[in-house]
C-alpha atoms as a PDB file:
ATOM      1  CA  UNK A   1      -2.466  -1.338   1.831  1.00  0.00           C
ATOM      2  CA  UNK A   2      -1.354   1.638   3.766  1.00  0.00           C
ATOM      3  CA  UNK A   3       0.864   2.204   7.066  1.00  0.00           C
ATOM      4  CA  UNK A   4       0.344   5.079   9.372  1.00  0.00           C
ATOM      5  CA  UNK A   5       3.133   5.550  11.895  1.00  0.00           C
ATOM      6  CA  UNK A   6       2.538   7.282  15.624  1.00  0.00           C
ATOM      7  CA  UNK A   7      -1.168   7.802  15.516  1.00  0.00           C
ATOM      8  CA  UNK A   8      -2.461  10.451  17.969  1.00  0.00           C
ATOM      9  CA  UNK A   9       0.316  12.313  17.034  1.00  0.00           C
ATOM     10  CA  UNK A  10      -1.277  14.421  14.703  1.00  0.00           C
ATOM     11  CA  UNK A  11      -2.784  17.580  15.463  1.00  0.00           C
ATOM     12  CA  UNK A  12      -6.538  18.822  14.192  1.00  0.00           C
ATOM     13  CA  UNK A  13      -6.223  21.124  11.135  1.00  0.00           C
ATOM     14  CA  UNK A  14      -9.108  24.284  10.190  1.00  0.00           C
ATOM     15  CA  UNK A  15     -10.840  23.313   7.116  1.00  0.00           C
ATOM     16  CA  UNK A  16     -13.055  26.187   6.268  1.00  0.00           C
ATOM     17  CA  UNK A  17     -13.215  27.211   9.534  1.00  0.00           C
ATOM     18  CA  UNK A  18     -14.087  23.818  11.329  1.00  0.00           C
ATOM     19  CA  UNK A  19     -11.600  22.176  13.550  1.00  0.00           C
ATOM     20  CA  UNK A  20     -11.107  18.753  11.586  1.00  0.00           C
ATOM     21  CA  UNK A  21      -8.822  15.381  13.089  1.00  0.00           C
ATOM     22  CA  UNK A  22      -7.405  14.223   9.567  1.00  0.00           C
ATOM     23  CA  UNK A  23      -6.358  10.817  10.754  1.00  0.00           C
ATOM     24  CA  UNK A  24      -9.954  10.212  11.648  1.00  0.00           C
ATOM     25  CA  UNK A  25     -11.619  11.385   8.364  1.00  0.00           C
ATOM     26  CA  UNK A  26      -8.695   9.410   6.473  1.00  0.00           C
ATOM     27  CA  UNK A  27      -9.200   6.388   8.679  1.00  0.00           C
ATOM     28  CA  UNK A  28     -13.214   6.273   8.289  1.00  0.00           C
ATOM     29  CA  UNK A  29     -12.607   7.022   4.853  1.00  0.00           C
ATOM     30  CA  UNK A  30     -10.881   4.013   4.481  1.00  0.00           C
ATOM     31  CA  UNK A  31     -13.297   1.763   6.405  1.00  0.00           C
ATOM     32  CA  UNK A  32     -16.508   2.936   4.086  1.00  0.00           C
ATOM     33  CA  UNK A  33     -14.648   2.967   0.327  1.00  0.00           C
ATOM     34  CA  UNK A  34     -11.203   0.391   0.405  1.00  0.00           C
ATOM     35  CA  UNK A  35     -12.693  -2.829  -0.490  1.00  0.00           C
ATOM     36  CA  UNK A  36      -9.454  -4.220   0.820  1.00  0.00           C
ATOM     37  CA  UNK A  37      -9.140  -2.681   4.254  1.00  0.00           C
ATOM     38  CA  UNK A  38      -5.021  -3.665   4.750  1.00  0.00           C
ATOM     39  CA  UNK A  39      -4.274  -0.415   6.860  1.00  0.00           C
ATOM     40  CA  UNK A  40      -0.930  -0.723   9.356  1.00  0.00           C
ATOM     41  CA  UNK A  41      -0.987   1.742  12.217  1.00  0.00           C
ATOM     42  CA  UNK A  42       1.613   2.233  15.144  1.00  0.00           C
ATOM     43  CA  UNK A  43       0.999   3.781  18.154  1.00  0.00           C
ATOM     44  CA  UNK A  44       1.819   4.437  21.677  1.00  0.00           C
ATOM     45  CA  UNK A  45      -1.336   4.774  22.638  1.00  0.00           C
ATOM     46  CA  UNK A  46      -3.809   2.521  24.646  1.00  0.00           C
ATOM     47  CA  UNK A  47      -7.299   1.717  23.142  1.00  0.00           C
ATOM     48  CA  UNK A  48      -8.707   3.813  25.835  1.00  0.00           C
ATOM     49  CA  UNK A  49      -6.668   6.514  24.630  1.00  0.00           C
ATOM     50  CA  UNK A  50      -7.552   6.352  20.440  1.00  0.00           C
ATOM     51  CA  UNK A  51     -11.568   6.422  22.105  1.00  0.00           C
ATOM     52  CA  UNK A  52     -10.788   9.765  23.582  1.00  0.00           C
ATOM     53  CA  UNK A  53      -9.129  11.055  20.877  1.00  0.00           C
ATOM     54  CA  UNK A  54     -11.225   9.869  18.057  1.00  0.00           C
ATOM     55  CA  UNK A  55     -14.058   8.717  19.825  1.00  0.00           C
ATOM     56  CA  UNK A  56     -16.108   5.288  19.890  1.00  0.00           C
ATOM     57  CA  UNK A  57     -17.209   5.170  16.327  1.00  0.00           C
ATOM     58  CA  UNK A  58     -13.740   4.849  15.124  1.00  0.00           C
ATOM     59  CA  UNK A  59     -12.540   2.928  17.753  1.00  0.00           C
ATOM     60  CA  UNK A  60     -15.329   0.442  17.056  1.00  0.00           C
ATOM     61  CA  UNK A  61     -13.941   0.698  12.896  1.00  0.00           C
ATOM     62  CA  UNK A  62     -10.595   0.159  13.866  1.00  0.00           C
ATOM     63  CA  UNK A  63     -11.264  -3.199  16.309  1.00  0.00           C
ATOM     64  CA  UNK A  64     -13.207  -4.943  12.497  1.00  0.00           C
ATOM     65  CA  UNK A  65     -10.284  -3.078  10.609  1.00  0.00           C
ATOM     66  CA  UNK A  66      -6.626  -4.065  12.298  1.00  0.00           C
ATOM     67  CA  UNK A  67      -5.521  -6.986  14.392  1.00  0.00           C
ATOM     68  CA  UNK A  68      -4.060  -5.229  17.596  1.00  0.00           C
ATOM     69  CA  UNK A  69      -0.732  -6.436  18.879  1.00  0.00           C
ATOM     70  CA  UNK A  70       0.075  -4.866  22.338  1.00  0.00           C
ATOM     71  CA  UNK A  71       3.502  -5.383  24.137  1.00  0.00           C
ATOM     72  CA  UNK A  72       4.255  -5.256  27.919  1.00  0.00           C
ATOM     73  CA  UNK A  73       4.719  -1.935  29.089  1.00  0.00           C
ATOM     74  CA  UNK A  74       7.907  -3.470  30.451  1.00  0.00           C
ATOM     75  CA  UNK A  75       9.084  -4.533  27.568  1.00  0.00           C
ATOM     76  CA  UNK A  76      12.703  -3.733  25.719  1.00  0.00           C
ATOM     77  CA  UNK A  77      12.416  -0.444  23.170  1.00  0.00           C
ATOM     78  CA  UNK A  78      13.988  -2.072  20.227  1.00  0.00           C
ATOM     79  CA  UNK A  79      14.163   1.156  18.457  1.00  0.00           C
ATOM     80  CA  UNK A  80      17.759   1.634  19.434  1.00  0.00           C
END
């Protein structure tokens, strides 16, 4: 497996020229080649949010790829 910390944190990169998102070509990379898909992302962001971002298509990937846990937006930061 792999863990990806913060996603839609990262920024787009130029790859020849083109404007790429890297987390998205890893992340549909993943989905298409891993036979075992154990992939651990954090995030502050809402599903909503990862659409815009990345857009349905991986959004769609992501729901068949992870098991979403979402806390209360009133809930303690236990990062502290």
């Amino acid at each position: 497996g792999i863990c990806f910390d913060d996603l839609g944190s990262d920024e787009k990169r130029k790859r020849y020229g083109d404007e790429v998102n890297v987390m998205e070509d890893i992340l549909l990379e993943r989905y298409d080649k891993v036979p075992f898909k154990f992939t651990h992302i954090t995030s502050n962001l809402t599903v909503d949010q990862i659409e815009e971002l990345y857009g349905p298509r991986l959004r769609s990937r992501l729901r068949e790829m992870c098991n979403f846990i979402a806390f209360d937006p009133n809930s303690i930061d236990r990062r502290k």
